[in-house]
PDB file of N, CA and C in Angstrom:
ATOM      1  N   UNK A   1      19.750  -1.517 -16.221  1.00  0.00           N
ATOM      2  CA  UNK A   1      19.235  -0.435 -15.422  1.00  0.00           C
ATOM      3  C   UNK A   1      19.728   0.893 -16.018  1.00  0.00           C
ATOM      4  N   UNK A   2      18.948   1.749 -15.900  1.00  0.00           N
ATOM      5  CA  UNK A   2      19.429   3.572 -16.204  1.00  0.00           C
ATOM      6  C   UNK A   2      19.917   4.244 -15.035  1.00  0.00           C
ATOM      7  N   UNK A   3      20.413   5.458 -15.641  1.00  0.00           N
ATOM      8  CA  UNK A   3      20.929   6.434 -14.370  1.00  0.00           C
ATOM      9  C   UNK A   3      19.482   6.715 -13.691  1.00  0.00           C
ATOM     10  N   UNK A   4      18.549   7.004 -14.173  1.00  0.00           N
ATOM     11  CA  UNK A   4      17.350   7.295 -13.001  1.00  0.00           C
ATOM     12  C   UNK A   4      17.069   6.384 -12.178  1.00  0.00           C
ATOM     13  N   UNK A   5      17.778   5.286 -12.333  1.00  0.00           N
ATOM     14  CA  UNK A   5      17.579   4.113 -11.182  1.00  0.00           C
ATOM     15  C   UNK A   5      18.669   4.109  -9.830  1.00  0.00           C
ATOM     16  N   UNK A   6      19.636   4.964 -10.310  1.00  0.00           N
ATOM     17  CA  UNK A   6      20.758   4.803  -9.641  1.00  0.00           C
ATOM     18  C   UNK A   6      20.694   5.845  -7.950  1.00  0.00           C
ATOM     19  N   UNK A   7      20.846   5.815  -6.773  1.00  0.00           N
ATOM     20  CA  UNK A   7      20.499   6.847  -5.702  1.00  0.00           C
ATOM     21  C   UNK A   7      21.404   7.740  -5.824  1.00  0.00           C
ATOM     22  N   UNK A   8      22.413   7.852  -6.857  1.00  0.00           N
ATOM     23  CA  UNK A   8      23.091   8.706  -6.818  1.00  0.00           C
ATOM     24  C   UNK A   8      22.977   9.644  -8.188  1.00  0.00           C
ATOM     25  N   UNK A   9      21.633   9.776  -8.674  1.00  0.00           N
ATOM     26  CA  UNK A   9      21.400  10.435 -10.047  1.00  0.00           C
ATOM     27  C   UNK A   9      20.298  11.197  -9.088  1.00  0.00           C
ATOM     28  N   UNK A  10      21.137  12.809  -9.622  1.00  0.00           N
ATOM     29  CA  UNK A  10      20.138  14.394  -9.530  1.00  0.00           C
ATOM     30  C   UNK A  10      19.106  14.535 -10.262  1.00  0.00           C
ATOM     31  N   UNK A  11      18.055  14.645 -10.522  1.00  0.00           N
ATOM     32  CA  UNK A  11      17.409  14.284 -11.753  1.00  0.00           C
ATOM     33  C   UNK A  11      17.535  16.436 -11.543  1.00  0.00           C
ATOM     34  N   UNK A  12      17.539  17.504 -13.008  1.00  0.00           N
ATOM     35  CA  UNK A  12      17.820  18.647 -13.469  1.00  0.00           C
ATOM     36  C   UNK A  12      16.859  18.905 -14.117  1.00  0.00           C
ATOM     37  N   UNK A  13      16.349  17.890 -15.254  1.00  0.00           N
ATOM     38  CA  UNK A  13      14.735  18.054 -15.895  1.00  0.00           C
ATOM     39  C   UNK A  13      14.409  16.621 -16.533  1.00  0.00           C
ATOM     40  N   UNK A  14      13.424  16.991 -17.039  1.00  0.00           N
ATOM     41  CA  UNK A  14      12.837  15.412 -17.759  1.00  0.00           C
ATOM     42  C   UNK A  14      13.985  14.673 -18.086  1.00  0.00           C
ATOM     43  N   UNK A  15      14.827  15.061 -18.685  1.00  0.00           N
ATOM     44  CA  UNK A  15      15.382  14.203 -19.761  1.00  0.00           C
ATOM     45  C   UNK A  15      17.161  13.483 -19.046  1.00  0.00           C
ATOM     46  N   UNK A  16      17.719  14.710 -18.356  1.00  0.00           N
ATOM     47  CA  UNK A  16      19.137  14.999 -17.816  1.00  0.00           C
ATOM     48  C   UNK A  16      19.116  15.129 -16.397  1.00  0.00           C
ATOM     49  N   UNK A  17      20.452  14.891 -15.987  1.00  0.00           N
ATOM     50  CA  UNK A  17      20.599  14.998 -14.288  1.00  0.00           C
ATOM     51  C   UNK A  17      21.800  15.171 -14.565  1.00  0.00           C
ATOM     52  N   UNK A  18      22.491  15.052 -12.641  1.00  0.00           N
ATOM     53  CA  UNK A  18      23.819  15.298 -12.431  1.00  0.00           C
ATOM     54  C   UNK A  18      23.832  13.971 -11.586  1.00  0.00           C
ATOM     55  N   UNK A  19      25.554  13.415 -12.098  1.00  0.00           N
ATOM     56  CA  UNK A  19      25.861  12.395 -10.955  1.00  0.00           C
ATOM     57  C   UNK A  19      26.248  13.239  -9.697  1.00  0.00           C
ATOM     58  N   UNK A  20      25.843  12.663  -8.914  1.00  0.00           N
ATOM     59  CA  UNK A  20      26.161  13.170  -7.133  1.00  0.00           C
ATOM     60  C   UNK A  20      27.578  12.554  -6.881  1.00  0.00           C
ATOM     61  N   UNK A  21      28.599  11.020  -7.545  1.00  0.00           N
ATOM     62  CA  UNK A  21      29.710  11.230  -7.229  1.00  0.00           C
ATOM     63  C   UNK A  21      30.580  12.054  -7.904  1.00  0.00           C
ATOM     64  N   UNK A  22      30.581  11.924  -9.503  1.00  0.00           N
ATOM     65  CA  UNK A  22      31.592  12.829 -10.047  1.00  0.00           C
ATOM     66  C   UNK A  22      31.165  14.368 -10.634  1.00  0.00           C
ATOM     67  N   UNK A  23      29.503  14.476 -10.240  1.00  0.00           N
ATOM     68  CA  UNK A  23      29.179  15.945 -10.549  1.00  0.00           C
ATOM     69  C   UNK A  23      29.139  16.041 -12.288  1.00  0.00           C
ATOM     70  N   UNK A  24      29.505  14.713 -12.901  1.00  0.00           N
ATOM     71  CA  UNK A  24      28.803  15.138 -14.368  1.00  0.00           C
ATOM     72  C   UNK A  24      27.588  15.082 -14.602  1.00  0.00           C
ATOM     73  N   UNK A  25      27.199  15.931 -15.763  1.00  0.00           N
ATOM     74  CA  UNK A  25      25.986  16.180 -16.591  1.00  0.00           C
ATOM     75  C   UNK A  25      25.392  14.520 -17.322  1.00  0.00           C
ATOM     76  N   UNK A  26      24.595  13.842 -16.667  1.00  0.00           N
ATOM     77  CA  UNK A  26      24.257  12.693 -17.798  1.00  0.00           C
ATOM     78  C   UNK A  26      22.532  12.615 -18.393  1.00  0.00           C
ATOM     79  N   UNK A  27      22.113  11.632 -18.942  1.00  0.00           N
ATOM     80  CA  UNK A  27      21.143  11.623 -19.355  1.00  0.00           C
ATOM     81  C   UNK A  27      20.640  10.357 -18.693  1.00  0.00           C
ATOM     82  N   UNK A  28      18.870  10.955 -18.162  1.00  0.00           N
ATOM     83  CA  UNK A  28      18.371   9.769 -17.307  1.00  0.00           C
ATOM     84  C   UNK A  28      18.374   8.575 -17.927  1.00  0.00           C
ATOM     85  N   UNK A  29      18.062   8.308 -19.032  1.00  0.00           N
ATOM     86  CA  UNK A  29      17.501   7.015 -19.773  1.00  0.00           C
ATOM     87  C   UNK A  29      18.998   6.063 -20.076  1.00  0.00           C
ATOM     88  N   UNK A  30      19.939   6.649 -20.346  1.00  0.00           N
ATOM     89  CA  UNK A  30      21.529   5.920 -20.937  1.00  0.00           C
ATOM     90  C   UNK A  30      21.663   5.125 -19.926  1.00  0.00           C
ATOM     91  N   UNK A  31      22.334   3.935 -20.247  1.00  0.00           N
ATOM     92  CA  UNK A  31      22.865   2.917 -19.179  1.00  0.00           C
ATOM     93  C   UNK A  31      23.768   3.451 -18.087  1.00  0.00           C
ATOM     94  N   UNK A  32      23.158   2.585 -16.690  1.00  0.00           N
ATOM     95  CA  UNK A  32      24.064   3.024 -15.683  1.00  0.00           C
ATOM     96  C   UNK A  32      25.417   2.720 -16.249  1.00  0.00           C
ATOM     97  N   UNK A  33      26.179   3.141 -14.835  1.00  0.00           N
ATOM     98  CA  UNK A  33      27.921   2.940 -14.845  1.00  0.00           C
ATOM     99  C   UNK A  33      27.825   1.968 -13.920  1.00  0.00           C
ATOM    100  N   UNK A  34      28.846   1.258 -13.866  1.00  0.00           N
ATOM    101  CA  UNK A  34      29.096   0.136 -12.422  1.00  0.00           C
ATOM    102  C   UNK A  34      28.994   0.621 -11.053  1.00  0.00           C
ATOM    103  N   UNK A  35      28.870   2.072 -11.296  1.00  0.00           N
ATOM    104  CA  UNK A  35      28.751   2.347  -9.725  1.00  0.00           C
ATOM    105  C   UNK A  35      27.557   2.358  -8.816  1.00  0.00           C
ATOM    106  N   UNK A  36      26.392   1.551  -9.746  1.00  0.00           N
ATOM    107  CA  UNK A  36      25.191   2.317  -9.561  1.00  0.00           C
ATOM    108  C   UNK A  36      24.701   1.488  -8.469  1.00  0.00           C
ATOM    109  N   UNK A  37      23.901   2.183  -7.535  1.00  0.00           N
ATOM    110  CA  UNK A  37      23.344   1.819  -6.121  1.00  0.00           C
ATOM    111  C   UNK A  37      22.338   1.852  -6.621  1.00  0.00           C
ATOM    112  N   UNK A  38      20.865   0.996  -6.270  1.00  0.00           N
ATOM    113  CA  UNK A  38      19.694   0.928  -6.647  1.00  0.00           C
ATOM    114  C   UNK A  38      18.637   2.322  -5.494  1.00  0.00           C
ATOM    115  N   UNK A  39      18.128   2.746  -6.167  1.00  0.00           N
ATOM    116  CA  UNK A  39      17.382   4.064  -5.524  1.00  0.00           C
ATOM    117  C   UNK A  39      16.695   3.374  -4.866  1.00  0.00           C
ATOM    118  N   UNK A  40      16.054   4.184  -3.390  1.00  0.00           N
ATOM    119  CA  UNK A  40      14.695   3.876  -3.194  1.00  0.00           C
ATOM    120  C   UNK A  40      13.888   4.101  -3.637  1.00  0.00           C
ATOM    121  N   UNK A  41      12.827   3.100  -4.522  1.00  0.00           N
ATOM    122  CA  UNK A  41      11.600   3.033  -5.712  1.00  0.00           C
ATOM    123  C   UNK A  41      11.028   2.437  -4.842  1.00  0.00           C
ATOM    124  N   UNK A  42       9.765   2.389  -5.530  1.00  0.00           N
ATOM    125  CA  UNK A  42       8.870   1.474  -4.645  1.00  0.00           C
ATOM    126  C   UNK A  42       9.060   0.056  -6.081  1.00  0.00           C
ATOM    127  N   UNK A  43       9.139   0.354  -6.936  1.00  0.00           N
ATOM    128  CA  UNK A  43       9.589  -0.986  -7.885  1.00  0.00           C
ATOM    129  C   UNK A  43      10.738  -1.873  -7.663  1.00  0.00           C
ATOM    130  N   UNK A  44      11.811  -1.367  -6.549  1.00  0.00           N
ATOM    131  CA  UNK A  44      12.565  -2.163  -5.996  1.00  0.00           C
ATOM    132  C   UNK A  44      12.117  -2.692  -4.824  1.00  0.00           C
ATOM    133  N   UNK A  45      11.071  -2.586  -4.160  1.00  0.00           N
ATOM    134  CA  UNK A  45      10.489  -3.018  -3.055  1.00  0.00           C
ATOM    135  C   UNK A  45      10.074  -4.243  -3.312  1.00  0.00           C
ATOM    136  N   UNK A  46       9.977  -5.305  -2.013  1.00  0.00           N
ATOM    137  CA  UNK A  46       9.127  -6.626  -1.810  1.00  0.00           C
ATOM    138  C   UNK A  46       7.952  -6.422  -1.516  1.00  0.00           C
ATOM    139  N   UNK A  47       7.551  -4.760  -1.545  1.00  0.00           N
ATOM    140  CA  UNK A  47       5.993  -4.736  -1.065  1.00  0.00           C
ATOM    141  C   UNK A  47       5.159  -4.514  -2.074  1.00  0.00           C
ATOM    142  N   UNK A  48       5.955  -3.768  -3.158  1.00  0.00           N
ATOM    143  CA  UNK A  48       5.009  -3.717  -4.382  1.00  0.00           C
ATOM    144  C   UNK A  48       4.819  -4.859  -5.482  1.00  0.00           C
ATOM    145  N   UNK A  49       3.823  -4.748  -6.320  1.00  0.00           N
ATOM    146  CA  UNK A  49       3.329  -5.963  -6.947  1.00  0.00           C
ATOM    147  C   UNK A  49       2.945  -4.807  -8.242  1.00  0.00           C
ATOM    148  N   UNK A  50       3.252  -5.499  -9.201  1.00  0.00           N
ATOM    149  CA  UNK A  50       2.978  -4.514 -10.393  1.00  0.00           C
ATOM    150  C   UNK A  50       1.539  -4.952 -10.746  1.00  0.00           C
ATOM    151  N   UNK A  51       0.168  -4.118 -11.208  1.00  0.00           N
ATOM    152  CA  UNK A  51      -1.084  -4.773 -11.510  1.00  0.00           C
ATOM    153  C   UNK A  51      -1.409  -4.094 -12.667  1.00  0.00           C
ATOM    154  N   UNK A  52      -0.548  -2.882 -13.207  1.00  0.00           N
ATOM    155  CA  UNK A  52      -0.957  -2.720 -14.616  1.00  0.00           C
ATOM    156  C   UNK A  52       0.219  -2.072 -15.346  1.00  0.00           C
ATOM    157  N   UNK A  53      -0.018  -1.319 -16.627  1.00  0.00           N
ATOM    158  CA  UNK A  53       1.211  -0.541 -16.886  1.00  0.00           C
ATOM    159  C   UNK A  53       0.889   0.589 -16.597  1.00  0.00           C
ATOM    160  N   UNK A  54       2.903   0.914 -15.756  1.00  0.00           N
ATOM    161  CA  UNK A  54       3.029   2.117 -14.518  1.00  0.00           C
ATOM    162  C   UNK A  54       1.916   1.938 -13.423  1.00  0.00           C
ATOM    163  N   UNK A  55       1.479   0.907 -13.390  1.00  0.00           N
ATOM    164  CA  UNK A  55       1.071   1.221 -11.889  1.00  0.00           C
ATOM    165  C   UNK A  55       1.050  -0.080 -11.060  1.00  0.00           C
ATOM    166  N   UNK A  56       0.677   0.153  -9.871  1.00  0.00           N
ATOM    167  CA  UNK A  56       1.220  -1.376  -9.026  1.00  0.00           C
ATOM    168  C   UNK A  56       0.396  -1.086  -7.791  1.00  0.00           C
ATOM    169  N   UNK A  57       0.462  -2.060  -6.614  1.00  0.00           N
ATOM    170  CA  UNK A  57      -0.028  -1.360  -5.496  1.00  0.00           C
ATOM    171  C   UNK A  57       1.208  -1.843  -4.186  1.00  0.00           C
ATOM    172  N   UNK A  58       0.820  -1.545  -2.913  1.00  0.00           N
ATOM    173  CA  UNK A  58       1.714  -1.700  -2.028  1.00  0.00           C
ATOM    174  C   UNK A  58       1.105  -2.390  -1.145  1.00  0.00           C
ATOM    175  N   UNK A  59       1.458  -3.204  -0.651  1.00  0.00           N
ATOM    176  CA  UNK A  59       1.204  -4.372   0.213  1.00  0.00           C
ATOM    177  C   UNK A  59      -0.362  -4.491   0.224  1.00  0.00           C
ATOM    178  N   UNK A  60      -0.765  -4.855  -1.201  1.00  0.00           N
ATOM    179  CA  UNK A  60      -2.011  -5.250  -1.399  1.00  0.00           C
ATOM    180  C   UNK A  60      -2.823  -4.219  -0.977  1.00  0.00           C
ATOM    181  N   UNK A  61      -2.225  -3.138  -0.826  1.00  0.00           N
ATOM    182  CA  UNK A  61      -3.376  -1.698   0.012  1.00  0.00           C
ATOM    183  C   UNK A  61      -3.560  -0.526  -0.829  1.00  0.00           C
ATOM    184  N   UNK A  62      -2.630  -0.308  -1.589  1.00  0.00           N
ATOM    185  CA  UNK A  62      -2.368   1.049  -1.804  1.00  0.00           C
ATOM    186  C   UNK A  62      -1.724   1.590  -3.126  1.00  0.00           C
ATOM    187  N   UNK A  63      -2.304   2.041  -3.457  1.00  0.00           N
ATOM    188  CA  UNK A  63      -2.041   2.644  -5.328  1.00  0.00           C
ATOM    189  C   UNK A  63      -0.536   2.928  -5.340  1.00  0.00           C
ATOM    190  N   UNK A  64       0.182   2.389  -6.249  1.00  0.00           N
ATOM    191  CA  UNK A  64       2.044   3.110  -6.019  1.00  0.00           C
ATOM    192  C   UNK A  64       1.948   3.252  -7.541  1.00  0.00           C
ATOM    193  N   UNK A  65       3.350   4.009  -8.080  1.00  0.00           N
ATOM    194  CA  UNK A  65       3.786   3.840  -9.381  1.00  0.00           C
ATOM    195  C   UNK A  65       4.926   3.306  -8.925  1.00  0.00           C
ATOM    196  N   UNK A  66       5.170   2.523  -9.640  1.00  0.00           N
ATOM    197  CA  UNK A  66       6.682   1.966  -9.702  1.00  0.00           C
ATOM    198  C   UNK A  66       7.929   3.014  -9.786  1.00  0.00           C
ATOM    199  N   UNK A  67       7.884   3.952 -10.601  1.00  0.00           N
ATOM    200  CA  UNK A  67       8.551   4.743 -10.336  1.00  0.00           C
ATOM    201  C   UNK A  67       9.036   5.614  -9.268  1.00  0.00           C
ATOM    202  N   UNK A  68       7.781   5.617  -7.845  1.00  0.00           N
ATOM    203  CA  UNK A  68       7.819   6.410  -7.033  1.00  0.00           C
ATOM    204  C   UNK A  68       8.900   6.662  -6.528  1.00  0.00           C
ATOM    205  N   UNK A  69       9.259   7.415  -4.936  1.00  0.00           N
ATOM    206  CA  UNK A  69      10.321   7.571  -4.372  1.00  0.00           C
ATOM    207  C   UNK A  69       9.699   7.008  -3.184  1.00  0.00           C
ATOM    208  N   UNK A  70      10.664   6.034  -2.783  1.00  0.00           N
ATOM    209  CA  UNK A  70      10.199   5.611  -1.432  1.00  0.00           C
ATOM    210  C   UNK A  70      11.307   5.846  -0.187  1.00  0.00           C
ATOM    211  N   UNK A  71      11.887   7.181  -0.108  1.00  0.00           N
ATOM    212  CA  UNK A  71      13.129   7.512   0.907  1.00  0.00           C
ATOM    213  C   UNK A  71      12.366   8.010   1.914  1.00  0.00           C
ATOM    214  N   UNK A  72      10.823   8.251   2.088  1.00  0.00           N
ATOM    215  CA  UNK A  72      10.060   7.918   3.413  1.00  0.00           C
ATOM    216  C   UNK A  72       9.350   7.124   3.630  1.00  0.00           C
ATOM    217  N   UNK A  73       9.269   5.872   3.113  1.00  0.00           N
ATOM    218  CA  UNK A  73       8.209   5.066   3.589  1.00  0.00           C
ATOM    219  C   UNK A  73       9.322   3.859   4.726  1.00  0.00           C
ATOM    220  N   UNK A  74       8.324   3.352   5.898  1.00  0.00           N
ATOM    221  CA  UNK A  74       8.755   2.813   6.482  1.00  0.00           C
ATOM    222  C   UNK A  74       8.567   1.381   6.263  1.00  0.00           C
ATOM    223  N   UNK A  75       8.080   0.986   4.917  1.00  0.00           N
ATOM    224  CA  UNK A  75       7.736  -0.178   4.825  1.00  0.00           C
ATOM    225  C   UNK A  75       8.520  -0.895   4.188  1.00  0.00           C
ATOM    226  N   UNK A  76       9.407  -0.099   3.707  1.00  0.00           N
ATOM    227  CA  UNK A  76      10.434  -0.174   2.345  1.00  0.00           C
ATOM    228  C   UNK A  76      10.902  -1.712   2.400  1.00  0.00           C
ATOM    229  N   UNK A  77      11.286  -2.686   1.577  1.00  0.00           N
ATOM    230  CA  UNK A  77      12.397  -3.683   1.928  1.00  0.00           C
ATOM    231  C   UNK A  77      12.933  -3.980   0.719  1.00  0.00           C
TER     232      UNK A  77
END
């Protein structure tokens, strides 16, 4: 997994973020650290189903990217 996977990575621009525990500068793509909590994605979800590349849908209904942010959906699991 990468730091852009982690719920505790700032994303700053394309490429770089900030960790939210120790406030360093890292780069999205480099391997997490052990501390890493899995974000809410919709690619970590049981509702999404991947059906092409970068894209997937959600409970058989609904266009997602895997990448998305899912810290409002209520369907999340």
């Amino acid at each position: 997994m990468k730091h852009y996977d982690c719920k505790y990575y700032l994303s700053s621009d394309v490429f770089k973020g900030i960790c939210k525990i120790d406030k360093k500068n890292i780069n999205a793509d480099d391997s997490s650290c052990d501390r890493l909590e899995k974000a809410q994605k919709c690619k970590h979800c049981s509702n999404f189903a991947l059906t092409g590349n970068n894209l997937g849908t959600c409970m058989n209904k609904y266009d997602a990217f895997p990448e998305m942010d899912a810290i409002t959906c209520n369907d999340y699991n």
